[in-house]
N, C-alpha and C. Protein backbone atom coordinates (compact mmCIF):
# COMPACT_ATOMS: atom_id res chain seq x y z
N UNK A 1 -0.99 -15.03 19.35
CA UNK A 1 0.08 -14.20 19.82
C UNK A 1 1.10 -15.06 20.57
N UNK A 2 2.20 -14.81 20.28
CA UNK A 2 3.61 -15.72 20.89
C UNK A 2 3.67 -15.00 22.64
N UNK A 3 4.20 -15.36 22.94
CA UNK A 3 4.23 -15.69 24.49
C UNK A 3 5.48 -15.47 25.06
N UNK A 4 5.63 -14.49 25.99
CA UNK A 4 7.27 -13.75 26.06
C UNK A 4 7.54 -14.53 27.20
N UNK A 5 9.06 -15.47 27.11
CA UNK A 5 9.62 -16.30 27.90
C UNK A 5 10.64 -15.62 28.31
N UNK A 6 11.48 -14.84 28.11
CA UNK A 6 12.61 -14.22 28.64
C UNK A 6 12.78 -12.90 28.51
N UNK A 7 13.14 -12.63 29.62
CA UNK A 7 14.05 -10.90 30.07
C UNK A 7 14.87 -10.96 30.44
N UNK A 8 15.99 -9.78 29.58
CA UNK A 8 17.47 -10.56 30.24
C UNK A 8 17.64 -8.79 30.05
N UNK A 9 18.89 -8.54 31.54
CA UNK A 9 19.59 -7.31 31.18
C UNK A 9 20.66 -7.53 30.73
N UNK A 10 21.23 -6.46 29.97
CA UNK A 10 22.68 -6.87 29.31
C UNK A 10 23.33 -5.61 28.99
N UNK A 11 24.62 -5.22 28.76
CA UNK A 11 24.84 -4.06 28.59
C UNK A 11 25.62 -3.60 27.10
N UNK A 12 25.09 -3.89 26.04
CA UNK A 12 25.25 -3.74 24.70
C UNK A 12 24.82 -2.00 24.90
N UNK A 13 25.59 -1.79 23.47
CA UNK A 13 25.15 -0.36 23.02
C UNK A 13 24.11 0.02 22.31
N UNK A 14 22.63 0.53 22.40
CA UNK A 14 21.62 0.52 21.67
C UNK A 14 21.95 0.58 20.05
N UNK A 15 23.06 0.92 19.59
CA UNK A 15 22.82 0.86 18.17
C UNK A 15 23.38 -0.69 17.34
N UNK A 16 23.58 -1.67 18.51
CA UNK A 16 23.92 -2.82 18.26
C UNK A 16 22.58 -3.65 18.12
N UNK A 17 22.52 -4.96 18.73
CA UNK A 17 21.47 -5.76 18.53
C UNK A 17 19.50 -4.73 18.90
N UNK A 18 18.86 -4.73 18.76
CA UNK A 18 17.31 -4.06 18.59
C UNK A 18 17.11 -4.68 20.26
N UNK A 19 16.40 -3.94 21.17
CA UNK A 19 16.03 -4.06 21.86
C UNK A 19 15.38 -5.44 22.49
N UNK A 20 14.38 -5.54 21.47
CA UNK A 20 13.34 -6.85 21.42
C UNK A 20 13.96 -7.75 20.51
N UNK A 21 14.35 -9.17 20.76
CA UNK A 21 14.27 -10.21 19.98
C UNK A 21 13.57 -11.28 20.04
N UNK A 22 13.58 -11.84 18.69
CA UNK A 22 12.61 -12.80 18.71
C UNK A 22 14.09 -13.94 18.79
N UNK A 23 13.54 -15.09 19.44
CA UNK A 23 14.18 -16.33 19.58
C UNK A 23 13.84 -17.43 18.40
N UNK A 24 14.89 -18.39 17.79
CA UNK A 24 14.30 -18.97 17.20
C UNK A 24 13.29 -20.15 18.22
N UNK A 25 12.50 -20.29 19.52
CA UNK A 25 11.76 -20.86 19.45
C UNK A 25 10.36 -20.40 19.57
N UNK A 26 10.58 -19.17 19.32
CA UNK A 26 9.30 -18.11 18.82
C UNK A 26 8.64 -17.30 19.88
N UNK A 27 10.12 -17.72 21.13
CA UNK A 27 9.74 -16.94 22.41
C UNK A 27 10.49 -15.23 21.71
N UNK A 28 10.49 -14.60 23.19
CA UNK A 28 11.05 -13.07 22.89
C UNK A 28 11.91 -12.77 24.14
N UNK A 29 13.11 -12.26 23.55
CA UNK A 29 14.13 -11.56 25.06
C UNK A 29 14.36 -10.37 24.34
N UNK A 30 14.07 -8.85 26.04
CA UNK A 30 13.85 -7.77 25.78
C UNK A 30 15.72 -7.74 26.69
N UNK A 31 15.87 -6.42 26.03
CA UNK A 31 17.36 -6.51 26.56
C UNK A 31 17.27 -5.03 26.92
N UNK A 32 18.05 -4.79 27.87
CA UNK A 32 18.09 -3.29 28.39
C UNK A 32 19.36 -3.16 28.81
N UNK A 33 19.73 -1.73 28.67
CA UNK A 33 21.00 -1.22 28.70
C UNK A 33 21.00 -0.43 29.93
N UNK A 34 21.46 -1.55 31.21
CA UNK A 34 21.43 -0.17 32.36
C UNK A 34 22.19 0.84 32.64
N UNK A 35 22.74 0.98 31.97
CA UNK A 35 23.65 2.12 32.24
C UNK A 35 22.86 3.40 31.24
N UNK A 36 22.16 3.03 30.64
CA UNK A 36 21.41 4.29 30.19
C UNK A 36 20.12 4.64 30.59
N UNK A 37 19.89 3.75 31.98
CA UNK A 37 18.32 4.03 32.97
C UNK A 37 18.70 4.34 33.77
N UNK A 38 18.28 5.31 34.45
CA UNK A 38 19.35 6.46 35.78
C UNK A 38 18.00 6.45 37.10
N UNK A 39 16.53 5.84 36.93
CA UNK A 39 15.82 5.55 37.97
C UNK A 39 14.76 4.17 37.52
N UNK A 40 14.41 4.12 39.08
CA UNK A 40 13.34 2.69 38.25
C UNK A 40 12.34 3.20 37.36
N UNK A 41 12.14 4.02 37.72
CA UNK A 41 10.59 4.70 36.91
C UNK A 41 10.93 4.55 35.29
N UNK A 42 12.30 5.14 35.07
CA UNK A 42 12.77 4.82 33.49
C UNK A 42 12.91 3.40 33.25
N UNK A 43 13.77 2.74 34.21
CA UNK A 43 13.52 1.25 34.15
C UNK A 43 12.00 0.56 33.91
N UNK A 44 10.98 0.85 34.26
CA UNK A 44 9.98 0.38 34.20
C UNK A 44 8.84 0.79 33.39
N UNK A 45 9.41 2.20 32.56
CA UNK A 45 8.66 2.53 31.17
C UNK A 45 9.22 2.01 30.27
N UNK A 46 10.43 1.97 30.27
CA UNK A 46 11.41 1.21 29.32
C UNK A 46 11.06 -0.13 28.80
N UNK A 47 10.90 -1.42 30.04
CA UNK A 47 10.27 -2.56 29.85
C UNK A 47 8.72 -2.93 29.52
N UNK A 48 8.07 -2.02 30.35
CA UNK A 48 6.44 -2.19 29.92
C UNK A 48 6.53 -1.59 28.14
N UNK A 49 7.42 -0.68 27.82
CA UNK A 49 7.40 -0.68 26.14
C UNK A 49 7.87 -1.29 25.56
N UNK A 50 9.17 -1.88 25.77
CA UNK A 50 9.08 -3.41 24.87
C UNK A 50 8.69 -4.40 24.96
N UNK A 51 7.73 -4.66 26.17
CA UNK A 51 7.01 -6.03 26.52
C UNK A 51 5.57 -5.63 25.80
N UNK A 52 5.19 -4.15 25.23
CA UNK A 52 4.45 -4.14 24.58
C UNK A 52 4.60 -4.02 22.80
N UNK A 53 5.65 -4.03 22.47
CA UNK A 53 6.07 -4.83 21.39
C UNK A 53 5.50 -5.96 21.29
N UNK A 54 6.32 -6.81 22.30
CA UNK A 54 5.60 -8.03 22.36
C UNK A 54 4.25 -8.53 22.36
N UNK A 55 3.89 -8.10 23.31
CA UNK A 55 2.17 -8.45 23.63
C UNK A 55 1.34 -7.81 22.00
N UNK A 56 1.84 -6.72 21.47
CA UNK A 56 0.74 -6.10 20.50
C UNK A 56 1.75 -6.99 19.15
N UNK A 57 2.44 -7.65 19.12
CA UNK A 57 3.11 -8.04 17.83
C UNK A 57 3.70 -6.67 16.93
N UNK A 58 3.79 -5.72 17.33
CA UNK A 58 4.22 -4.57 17.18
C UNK A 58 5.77 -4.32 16.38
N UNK A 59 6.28 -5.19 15.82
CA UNK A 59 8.01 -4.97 15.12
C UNK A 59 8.00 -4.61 13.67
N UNK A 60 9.06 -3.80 13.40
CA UNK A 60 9.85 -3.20 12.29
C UNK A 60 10.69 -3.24 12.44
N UNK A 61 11.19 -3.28 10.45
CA UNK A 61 13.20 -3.33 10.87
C UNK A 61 13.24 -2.10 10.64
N UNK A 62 14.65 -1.82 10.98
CA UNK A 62 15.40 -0.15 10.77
C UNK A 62 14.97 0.05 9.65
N UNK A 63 14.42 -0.65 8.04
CA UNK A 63 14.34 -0.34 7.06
C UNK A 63 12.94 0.31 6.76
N UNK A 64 11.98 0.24 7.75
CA UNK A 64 11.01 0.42 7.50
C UNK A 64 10.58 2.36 7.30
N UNK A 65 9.26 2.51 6.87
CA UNK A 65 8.98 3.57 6.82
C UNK A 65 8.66 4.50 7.76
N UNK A 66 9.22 5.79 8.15
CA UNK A 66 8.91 6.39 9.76
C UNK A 66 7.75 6.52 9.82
N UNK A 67 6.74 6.16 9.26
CA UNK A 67 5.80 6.18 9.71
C UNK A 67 4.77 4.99 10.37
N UNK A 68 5.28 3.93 9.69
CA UNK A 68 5.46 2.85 9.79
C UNK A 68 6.40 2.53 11.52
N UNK A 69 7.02 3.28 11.59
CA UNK A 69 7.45 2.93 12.64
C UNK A 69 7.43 3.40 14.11
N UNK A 70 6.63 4.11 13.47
CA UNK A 70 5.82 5.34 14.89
C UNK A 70 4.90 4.64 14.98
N UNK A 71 3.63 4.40 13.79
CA UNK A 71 3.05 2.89 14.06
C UNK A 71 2.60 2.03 15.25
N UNK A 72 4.23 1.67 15.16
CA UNK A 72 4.82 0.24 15.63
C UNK A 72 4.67 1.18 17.49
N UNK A 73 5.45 1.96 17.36
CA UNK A 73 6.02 2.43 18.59
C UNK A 73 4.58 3.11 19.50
N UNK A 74 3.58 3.83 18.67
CA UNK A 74 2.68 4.70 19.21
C UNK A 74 1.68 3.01 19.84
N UNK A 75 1.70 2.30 19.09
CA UNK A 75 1.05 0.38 19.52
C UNK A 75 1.64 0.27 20.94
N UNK A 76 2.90 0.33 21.12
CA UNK A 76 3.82 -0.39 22.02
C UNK A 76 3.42 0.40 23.45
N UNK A 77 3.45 2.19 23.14
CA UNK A 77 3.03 3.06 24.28
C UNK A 77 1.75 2.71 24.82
N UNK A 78 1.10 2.69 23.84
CA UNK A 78 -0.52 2.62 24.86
C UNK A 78 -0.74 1.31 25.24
N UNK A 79 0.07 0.07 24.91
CA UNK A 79 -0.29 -1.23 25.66
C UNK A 79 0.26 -0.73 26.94
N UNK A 80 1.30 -0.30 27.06
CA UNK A 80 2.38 0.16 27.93
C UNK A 80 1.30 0.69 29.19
N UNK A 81 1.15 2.25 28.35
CA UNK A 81 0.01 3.14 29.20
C UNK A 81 -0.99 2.47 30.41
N UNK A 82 -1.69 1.29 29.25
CA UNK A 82 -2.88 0.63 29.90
C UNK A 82 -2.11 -0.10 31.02
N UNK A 83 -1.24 -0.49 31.18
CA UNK A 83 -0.98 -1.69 32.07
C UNK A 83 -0.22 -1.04 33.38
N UNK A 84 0.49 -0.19 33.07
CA UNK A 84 0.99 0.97 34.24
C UNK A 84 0.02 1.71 34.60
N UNK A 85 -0.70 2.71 34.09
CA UNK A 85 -1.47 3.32 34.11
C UNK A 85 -3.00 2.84 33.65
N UNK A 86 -3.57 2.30 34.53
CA UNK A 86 -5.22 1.83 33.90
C UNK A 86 -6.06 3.28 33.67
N UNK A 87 -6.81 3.53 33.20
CA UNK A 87 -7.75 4.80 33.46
C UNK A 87 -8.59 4.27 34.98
N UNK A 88 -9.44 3.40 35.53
CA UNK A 88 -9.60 4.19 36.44
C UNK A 88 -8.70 4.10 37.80
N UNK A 89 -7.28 3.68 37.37
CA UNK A 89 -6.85 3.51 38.38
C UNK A 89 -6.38 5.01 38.09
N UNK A 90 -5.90 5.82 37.39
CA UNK A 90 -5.70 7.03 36.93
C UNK A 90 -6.94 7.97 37.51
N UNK A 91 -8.10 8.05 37.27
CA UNK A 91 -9.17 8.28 37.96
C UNK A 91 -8.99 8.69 39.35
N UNK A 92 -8.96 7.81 39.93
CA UNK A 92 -8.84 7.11 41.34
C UNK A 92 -8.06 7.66 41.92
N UNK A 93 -6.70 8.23 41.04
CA UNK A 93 -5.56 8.72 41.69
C UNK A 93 -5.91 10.02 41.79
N UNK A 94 -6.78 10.61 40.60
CA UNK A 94 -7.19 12.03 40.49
C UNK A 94 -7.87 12.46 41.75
N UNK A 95 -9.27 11.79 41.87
CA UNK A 95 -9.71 11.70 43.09
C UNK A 95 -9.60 11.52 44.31
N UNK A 96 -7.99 11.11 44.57
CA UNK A 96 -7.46 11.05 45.65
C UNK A 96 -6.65 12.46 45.98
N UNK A 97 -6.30 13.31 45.09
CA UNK A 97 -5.86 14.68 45.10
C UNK A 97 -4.53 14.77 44.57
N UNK A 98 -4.11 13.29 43.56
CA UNK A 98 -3.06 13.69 42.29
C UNK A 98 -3.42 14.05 41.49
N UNK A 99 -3.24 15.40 41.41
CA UNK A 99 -3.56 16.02 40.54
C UNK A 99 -2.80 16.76 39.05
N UNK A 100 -1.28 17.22 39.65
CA UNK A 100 -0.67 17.45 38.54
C UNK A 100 0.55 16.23 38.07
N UNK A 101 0.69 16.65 37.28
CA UNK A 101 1.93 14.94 36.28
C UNK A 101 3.27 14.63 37.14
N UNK A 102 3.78 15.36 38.10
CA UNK A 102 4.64 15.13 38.80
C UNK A 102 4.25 13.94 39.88
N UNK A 103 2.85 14.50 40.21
CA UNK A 103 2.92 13.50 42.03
C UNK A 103 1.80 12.20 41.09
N UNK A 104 1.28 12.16 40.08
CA UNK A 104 0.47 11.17 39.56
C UNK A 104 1.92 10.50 39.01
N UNK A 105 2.98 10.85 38.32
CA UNK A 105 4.16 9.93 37.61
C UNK A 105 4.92 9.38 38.80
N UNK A 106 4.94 10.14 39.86
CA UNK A 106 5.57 9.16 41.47
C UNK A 106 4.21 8.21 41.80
N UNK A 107 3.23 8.63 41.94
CA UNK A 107 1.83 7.47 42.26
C UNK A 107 2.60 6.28 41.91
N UNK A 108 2.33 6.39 40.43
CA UNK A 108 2.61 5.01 39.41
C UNK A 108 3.50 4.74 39.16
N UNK A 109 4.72 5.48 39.78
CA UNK A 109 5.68 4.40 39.11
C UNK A 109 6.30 5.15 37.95
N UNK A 110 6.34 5.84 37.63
CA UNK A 110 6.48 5.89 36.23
C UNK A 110 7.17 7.51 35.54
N UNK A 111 7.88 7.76 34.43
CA UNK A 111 8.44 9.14 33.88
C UNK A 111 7.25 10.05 34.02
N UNK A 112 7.62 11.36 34.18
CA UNK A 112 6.77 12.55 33.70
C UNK A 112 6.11 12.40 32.33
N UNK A 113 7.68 12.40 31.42
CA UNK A 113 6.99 12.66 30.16
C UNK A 113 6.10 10.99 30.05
N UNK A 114 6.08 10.46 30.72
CA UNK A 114 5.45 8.75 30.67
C UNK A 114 4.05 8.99 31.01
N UNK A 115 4.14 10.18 32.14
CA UNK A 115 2.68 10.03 32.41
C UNK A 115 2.05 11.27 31.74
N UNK A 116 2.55 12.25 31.38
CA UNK A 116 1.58 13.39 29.82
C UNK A 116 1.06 12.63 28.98
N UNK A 117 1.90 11.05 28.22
CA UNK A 117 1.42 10.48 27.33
C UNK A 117 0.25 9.59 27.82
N UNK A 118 0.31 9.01 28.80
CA UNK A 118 -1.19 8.41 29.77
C UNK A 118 -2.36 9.44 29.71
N UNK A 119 -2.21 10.69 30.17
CA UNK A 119 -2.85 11.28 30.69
C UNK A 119 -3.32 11.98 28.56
N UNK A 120 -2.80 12.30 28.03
CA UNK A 120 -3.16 12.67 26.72
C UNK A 120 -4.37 11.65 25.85
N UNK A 121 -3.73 10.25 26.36
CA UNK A 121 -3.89 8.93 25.42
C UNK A 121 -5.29 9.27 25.97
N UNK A 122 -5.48 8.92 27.54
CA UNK A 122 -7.26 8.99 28.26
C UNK A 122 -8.24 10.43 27.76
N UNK A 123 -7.41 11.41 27.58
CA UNK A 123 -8.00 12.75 27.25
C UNK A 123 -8.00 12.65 26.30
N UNK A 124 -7.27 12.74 25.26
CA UNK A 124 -7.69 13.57 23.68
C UNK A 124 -7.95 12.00 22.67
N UNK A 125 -7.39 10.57 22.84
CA UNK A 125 -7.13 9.81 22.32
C UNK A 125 -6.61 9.50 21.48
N UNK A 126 -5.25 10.32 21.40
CA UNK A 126 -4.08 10.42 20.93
C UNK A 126 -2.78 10.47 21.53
N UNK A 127 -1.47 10.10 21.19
CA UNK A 127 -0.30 10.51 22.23
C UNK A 127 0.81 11.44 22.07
N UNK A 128 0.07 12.75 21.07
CA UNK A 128 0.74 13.66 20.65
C UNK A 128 0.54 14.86 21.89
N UNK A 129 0.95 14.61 22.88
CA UNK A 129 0.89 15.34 24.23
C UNK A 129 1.82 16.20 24.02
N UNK A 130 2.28 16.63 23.23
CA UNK A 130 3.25 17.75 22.97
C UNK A 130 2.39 19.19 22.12
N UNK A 131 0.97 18.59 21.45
CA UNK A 131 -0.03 19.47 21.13
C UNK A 131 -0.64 20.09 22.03
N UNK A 132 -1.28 19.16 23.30
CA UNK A 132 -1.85 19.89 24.62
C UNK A 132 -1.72 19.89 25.54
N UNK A 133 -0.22 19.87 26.35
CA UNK A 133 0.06 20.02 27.14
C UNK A 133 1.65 20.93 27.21
C-alpha cells in the first residue's frame, strides 16, 4: 500500500480535479473545498474519507460502474468509521450515558448522519442506515 505524503486545502470546484490524487511519485494529495465545509465535524468526516481512499486503495474513475463505485465509497466509510469511531471506544461512550446520535456525533467529533453510519456499520454490518434507523 502507497503511503499518503500530502494534504493540501485548496478551493477548486468539486466537479473539477477528483478529490484524491495520486502524484506521479506514487504519493497522494487529498484536496478539500472549504467553502463547502460549514463545521469541523464536516471537515473531519470529509478527510478521514478520503484518507480512506487512500489507506484501503479504494479509486474509480467517473467512468466506472455505480456500483462499482459505491464499492469504492462504502470501503472508504468504514476505514473512516473505524478510525473516528472505534467500536469500543463507541461502547465506552454508550456506557458513559451517550446515548442518542446527536451527543455520541459531538463525543467524536463527527456529522450526525456520520455517526448513524458508525453506529449501523457496528449494529447490522452494513451502512445502509437509512433501512434502520
Amino acid at each position: 500500500m502507497r503511503k499518503t505524503k500530502a494534504l493540501m486545502r485548496t478551493g477548486f470546484p468539486w466537479n473539477r480535479p477528483p478529490p484524491v490524487h495520486s502524484l506521479p511519485d506514487g504519493s497522494y494529495a487529498i484536496a478539500v473545498n472549504p467553502w463547502k465545509l460549514d463545521t469541523l465535524e464536516q471537515e473531519t468526516v470529509c478527510l478521514a474519507h478520503e484518507l480512506g481512499h487512500c489507506k484501503t486503495g479504494s479509486f474509480y474513475n467517473r467512468h466506472a460502474a455505480l456500483d462499482i463505485r459505491q464499492k469504492h465509497e462504502n470501503r472508504a466509510d468504514k476505514w473512516a468509521i473505524r478510525q473516528l469511531v472505534p467500536e469500543d471506544a463507541l461502547d465506552q461512550a454508550v456506557a458513559d450515558g451517550y446515548t442518542d446520535l446527536p451527543s455520541l456525533a459531538e463525543h467524536f467529533c463527527v456529522t450526525v448522519p456520520f455517526m448513524r453510519k458508525a453506529v449501523c456499520w457496528y449494529t447490522y454490518g452494513n451502512l445502509a442506515a437509512d433501512l434502520y434507523m
